[in-house]
N, C-alpha and C. Protein backbone atom coordinates (compact mmCIF):
# COMPACT_ATOMS: atom_id res chain seq x y z
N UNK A 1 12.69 10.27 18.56
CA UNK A 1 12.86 8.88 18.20
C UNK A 1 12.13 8.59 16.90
N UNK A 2 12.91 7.70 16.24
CA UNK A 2 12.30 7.26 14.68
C UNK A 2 11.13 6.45 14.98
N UNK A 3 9.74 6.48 13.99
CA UNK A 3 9.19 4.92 14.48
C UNK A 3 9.69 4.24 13.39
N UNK A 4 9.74 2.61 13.76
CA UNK A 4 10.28 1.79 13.13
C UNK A 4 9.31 1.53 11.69
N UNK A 5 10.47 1.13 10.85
CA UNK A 5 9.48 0.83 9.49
C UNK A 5 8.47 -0.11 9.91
N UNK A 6 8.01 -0.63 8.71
CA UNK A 6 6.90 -1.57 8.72
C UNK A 6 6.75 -1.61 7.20
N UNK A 7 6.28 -2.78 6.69
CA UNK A 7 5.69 -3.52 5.52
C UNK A 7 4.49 -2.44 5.09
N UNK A 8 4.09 -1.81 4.11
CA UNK A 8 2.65 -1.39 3.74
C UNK A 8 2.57 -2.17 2.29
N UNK A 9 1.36 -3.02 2.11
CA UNK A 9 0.66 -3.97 0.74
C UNK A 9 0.28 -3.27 0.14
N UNK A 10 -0.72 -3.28 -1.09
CA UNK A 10 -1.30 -3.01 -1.64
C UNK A 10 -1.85 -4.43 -2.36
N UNK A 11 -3.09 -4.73 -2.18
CA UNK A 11 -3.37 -5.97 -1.91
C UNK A 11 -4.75 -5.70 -3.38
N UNK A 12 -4.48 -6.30 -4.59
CA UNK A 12 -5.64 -6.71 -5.70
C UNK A 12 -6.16 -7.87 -5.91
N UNK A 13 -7.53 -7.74 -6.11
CA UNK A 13 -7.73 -9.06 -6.35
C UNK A 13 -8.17 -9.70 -8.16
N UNK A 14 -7.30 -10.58 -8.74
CA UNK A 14 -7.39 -10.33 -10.08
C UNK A 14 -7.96 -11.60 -10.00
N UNK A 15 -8.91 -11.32 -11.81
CA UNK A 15 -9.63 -12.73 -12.43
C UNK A 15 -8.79 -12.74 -13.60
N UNK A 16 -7.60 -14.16 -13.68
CA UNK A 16 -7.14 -14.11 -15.35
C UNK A 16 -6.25 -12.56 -14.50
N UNK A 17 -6.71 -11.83 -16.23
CA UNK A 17 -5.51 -10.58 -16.10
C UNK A 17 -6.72 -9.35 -15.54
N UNK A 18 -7.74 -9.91 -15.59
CA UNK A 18 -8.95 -8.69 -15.14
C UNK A 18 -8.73 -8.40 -13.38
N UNK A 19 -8.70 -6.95 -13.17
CA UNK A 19 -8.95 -6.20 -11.87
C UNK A 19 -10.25 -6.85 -11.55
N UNK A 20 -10.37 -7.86 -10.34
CA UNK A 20 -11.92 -7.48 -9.67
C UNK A 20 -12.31 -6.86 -8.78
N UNK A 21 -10.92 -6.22 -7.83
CA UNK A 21 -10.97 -5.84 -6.65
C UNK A 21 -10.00 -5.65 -5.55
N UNK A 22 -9.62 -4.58 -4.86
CA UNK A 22 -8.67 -4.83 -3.91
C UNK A 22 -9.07 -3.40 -2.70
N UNK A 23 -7.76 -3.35 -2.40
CA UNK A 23 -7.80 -2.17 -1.24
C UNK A 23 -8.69 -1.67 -1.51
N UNK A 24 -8.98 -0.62 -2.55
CA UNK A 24 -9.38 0.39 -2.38
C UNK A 24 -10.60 0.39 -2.56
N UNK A 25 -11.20 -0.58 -3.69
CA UNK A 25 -12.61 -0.43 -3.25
C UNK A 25 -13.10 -1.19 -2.16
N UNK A 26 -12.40 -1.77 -1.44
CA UNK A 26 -13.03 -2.63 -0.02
C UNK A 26 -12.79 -0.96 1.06
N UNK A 27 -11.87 -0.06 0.90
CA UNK A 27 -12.25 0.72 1.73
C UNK A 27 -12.99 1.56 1.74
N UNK A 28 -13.73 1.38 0.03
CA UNK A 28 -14.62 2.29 -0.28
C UNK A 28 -16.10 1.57 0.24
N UNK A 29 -16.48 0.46 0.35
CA UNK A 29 -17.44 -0.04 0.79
C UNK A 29 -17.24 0.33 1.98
N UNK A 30 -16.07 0.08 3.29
CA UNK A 30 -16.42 0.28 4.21
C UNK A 30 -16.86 1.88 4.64
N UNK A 31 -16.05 3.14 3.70
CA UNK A 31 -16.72 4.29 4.32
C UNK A 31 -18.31 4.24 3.86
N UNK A 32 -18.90 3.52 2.64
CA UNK A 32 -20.28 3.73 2.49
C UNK A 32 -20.82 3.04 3.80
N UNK A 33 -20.55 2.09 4.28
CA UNK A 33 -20.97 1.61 5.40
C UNK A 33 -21.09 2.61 6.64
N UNK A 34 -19.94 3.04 7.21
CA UNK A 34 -19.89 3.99 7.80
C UNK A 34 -20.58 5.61 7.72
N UNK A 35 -20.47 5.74 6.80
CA UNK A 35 -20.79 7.21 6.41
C UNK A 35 -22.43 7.24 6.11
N UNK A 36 -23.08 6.14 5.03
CA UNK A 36 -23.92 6.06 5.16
C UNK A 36 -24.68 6.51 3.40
N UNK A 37 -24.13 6.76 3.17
CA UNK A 37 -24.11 6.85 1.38
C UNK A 37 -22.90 7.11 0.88
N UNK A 38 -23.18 6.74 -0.46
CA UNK A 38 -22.20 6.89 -1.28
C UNK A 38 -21.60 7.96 -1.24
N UNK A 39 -21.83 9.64 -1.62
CA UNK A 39 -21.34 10.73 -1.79
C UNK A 39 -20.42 10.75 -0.40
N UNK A 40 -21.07 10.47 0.90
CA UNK A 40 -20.59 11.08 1.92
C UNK A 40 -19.25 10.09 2.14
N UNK A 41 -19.49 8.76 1.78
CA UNK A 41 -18.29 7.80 1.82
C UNK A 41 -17.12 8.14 1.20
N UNK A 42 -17.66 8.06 -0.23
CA UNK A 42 -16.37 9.10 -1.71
C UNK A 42 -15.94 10.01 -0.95
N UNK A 43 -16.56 10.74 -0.20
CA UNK A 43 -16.08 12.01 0.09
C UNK A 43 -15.10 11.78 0.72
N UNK A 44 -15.39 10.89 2.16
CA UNK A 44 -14.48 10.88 3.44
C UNK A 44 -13.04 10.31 2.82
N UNK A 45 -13.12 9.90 2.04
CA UNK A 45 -11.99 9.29 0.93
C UNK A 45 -10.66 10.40 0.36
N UNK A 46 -11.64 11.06 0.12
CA UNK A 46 -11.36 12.02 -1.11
C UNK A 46 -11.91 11.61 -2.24
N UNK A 47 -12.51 11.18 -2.57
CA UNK A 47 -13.15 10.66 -4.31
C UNK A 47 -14.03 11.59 -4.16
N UNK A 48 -14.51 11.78 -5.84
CA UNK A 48 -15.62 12.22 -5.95
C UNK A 48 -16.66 11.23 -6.08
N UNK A 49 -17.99 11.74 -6.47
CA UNK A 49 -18.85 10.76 -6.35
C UNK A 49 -18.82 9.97 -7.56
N UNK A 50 -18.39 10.44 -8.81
CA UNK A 50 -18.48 9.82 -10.30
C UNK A 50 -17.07 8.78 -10.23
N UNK A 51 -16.07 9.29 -9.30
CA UNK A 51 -15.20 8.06 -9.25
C UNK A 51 -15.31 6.93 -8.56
N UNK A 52 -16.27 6.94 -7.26
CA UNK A 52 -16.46 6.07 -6.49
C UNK A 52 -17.54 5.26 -7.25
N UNK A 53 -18.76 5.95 -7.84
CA UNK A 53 -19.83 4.82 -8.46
C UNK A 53 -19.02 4.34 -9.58
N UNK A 54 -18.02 4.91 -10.45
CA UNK A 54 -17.18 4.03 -11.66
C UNK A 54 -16.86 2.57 -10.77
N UNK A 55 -16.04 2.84 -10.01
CA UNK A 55 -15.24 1.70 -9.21
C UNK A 55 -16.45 0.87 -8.87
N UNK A 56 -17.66 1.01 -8.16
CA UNK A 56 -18.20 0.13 -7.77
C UNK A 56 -18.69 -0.35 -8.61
N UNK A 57 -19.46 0.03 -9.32
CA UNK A 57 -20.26 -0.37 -11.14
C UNK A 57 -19.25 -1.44 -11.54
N UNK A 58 -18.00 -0.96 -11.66
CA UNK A 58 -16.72 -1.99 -12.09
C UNK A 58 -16.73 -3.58 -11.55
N UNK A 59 -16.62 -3.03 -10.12
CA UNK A 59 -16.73 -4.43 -9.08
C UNK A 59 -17.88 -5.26 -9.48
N UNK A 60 -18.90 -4.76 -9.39
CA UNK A 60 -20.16 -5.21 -9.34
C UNK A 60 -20.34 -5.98 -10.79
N UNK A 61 -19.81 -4.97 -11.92
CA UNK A 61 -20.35 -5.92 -13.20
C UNK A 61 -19.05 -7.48 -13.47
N UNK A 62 -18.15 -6.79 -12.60
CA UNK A 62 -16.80 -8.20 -12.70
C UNK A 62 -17.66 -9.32 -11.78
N UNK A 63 -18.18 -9.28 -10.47
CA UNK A 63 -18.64 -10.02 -9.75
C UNK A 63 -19.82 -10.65 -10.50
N UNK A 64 -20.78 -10.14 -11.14
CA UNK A 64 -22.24 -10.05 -11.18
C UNK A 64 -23.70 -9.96 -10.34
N UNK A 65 -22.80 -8.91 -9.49
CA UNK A 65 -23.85 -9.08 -7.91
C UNK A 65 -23.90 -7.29 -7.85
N UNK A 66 -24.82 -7.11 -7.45
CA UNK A 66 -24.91 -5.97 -6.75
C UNK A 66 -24.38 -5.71 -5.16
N UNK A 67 -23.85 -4.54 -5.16
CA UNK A 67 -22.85 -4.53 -3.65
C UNK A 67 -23.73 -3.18 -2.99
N UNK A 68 -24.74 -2.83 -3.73
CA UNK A 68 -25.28 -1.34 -3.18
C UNK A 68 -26.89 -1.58 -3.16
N UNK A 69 -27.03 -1.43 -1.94
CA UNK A 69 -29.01 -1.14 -2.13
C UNK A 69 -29.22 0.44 -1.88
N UNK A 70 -29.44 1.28 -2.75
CA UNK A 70 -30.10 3.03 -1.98
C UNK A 70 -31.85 3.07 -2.07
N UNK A 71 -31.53 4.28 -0.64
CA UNK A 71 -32.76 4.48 -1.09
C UNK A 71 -32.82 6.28 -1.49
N UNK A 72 -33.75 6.40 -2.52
CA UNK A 72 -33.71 7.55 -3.20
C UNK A 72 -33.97 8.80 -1.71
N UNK A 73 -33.65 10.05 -1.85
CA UNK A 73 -34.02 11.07 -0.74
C UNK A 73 -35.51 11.22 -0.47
N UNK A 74 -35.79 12.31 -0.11
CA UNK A 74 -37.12 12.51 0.54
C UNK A 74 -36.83 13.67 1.93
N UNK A 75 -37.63 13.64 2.73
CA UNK A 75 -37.29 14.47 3.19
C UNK A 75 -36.35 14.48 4.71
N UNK A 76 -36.09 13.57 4.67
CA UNK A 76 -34.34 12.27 5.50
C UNK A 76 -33.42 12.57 4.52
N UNK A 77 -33.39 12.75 2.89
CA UNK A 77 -32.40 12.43 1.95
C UNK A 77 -32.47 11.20 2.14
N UNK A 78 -31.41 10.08 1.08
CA UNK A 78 -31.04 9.26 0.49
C UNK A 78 -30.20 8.69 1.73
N UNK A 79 -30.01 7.13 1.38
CA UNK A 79 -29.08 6.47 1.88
C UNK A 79 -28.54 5.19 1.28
N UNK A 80 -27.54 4.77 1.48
CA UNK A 80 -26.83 3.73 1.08
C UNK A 80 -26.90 2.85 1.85
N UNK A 81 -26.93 1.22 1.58
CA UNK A 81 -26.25 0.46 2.62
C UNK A 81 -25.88 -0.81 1.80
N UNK A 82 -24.74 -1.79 2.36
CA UNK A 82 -24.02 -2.53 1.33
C UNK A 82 -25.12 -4.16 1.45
N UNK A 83 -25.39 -4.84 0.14
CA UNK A 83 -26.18 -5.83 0.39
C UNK A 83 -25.27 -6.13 0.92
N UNK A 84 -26.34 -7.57 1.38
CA UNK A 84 -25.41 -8.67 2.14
C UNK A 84 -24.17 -9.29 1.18
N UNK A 85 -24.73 -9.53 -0.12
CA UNK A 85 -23.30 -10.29 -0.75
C UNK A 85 -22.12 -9.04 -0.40
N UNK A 86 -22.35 -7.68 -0.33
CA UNK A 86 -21.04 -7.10 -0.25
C UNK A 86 -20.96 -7.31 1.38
N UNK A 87 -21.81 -7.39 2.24
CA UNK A 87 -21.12 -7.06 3.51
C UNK A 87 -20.30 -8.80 3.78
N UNK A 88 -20.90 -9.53 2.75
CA UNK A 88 -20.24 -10.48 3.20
C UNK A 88 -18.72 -10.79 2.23
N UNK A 89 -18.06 -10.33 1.33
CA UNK A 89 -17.26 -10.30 0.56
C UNK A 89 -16.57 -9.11 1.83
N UNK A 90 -16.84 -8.47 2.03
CA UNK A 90 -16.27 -7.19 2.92
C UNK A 90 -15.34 -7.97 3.64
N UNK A 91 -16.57 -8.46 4.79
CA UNK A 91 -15.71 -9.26 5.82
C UNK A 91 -14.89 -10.46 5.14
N UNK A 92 -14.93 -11.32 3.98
CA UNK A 92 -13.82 -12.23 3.79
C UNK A 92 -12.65 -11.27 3.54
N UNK A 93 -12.64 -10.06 2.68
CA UNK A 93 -11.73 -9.89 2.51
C UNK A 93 -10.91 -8.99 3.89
N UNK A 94 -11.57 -8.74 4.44
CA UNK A 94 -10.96 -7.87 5.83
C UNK A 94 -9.84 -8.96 6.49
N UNK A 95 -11.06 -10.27 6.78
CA UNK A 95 -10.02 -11.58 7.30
C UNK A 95 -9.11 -11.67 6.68
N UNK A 96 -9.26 -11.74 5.35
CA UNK A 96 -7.22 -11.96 4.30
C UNK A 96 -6.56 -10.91 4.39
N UNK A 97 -6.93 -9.87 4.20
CA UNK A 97 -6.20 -8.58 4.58
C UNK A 97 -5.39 -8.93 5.55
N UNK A 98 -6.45 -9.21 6.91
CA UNK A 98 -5.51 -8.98 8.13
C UNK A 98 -4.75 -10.00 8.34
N UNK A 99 -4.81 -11.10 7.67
CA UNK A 99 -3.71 -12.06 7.76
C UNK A 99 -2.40 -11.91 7.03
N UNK A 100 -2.80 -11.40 6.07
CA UNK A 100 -1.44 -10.91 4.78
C UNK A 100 -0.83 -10.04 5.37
N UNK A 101 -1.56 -8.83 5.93
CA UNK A 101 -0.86 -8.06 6.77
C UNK A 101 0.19 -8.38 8.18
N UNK A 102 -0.67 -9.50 8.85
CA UNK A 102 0.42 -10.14 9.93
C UNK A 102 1.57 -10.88 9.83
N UNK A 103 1.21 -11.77 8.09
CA UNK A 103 2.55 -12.28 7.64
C UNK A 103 3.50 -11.45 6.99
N UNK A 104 2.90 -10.58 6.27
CA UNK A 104 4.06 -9.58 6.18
C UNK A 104 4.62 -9.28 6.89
N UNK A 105 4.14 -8.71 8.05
CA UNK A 105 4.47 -7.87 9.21
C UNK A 105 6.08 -8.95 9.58
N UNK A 106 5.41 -10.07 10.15
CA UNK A 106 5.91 -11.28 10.67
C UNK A 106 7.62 -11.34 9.52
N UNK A 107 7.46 -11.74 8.53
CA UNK A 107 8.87 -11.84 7.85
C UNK A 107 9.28 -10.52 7.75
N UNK A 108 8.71 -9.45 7.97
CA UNK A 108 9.65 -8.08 7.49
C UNK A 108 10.54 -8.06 8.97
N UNK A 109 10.14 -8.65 9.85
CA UNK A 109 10.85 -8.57 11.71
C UNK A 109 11.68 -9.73 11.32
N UNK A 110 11.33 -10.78 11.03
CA UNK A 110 12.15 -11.31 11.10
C UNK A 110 13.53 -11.59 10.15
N UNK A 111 13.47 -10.78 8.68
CA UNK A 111 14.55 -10.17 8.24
C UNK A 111 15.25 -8.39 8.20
N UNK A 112 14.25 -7.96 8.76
CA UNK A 112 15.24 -6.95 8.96
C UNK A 112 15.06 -6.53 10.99
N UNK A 113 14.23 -6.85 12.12
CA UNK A 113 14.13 -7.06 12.92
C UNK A 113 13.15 -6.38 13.40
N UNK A 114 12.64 -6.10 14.85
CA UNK A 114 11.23 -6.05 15.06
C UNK A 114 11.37 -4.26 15.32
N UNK A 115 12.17 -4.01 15.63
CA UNK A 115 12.58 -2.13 15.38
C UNK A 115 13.20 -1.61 14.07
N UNK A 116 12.92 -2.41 12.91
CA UNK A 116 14.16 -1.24 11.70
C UNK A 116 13.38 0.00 11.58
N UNK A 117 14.82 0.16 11.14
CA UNK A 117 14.55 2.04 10.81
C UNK A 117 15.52 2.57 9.61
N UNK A 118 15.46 3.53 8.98
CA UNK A 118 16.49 3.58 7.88
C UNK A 118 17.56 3.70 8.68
N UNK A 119 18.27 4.21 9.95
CA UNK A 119 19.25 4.67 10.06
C UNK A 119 19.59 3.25 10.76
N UNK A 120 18.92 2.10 11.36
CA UNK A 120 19.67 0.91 11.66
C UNK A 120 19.86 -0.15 10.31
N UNK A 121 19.09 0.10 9.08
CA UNK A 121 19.63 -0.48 7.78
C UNK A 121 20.99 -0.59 7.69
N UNK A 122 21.91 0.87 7.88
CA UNK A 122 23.16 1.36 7.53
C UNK A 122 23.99 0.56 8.86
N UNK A 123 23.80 -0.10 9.72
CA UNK A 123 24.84 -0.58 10.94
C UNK A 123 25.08 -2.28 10.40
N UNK A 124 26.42 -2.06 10.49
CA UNK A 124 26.58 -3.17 10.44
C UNK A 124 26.34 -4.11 11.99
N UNK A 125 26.78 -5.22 12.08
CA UNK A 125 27.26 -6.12 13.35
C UNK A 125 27.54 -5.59 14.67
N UNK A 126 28.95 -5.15 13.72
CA UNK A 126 30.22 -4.66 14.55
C UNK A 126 29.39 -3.00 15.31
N UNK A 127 28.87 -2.61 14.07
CA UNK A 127 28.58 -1.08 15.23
C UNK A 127 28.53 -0.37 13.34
N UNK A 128 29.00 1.11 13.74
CA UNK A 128 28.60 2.28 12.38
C UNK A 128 29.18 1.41 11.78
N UNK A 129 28.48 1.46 10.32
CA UNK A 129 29.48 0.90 9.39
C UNK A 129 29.75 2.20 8.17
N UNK A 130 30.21 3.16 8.92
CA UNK A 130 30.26 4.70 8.34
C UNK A 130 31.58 4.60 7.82
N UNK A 131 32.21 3.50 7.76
CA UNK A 131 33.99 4.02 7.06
C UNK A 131 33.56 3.39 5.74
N UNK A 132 34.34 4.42 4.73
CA UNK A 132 34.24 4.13 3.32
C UNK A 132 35.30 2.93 2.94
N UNK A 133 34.76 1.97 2.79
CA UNK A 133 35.75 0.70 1.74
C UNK A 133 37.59 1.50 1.48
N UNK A 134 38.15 0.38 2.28
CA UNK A 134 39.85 0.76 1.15
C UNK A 134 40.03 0.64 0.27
N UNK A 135 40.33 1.32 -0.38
CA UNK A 135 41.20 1.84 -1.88
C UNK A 135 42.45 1.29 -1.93
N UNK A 136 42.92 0.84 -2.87
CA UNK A 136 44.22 -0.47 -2.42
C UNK A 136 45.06 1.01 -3.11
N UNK A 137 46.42 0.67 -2.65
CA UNK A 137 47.33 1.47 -2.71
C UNK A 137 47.81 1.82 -3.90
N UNK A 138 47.79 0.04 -4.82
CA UNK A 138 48.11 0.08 -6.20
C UNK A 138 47.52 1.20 -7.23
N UNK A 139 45.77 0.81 -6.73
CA UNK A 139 45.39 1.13 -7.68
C UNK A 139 44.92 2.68 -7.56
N UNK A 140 45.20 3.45 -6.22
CA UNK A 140 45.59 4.80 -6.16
C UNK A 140 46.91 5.28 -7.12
N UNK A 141 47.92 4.72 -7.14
CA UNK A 141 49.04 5.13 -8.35
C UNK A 141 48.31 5.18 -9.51
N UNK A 142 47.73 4.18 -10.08
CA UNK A 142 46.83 4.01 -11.40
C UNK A 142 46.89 5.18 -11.81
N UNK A 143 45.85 5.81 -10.59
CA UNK A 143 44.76 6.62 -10.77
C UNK A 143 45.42 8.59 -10.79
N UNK A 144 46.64 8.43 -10.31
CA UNK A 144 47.29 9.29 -10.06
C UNK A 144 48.40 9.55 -11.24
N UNK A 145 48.51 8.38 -11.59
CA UNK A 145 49.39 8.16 -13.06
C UNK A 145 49.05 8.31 -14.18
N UNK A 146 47.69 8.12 -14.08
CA UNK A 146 46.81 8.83 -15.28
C UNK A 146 46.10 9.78 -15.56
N UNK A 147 45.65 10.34 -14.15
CA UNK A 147 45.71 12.06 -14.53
C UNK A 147 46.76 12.63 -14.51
N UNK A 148 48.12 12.37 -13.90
CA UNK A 148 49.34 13.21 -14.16
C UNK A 148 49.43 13.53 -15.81
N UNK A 149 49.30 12.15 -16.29
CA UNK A 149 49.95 12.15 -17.85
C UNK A 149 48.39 12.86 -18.72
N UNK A 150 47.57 13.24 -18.23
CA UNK A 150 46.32 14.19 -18.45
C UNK A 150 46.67 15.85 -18.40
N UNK A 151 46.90 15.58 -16.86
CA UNK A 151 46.79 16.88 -16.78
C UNK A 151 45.52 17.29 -15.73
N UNK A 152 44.44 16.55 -16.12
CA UNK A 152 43.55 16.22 -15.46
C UNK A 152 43.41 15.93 -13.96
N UNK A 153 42.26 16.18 -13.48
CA UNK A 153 41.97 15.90 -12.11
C UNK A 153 40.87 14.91 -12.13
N UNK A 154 40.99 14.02 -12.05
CA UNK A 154 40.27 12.56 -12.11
C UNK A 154 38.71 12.70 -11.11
């Protein structure tokens, strides 16, 4: 059995024409959250670590807040954890996420229905809609009348 489509976003958040933020670095805060530093977060990602601190450095100097407190290693190593302004930007944006996501969800069922799938795209009403359109009779002569006088196979 197919699973049925579904809507996937990609959800940014812009200032003017400037990037401040979207998916991806909100899921990058949440693996630092989870994971517990930066490297190990980037990682669980796939990022490296020089792409994940670009992105946040980015966020952070668009916002003007810091989103990262570490503490340097020792003999625990290092750790990350997100200030409060990020854990609290986190959670607003989790709430819009998951709402954008339910209204999407919501009109993609209710124009194409709560099971599509590519192969129920192709049905019409009636049932398969697998027969190819008629070709009017006329314009089969046309077509036959003008490669004759060709030579050609159309």
């Amino acid at each position: 059995m197919n699973n049925p489509m579904q809507p996937q976003l990609r959800v940014n958040v812009l200032e003017g024409d400037r990037h401040v933020f979207g998916d991806a670095e909100m899921q990058l805060l949440h693996a630092i959250a989870r994971e517990g530093t930066l490297s190990d977060g980037a990682a669980s990602l796939g990022l490296s670590y020089r792409v994940a601190w670009g992105k946040l450095r980015a966020v952070e100097a668009s916002l003007g807040a810091r989103l990262l407190q570490t503490t340097v290693g020792g003999s625990g190593g290092g750790s990350t954890r997100l200030t409060p302004t990020a854990e609290r930007i986190v959670a607003q944006y989790s709430a819009f996420r998951d709402a954008i996501g339910a209204f999407a969800l919501q009109e993609f069922e209710k124009h194409f229905g709560e099971q599509a799938s590519c192969s129920k795209l192709c049905l019409s009403d009636a049932g398969l809609d697998s027969e190819q359109p008629e070709i009017p009779v006329s314009l089969l002569r046309e077509v036959v009348a003008v490669s004759g006088a060709s030579g050609e196979l159309v």
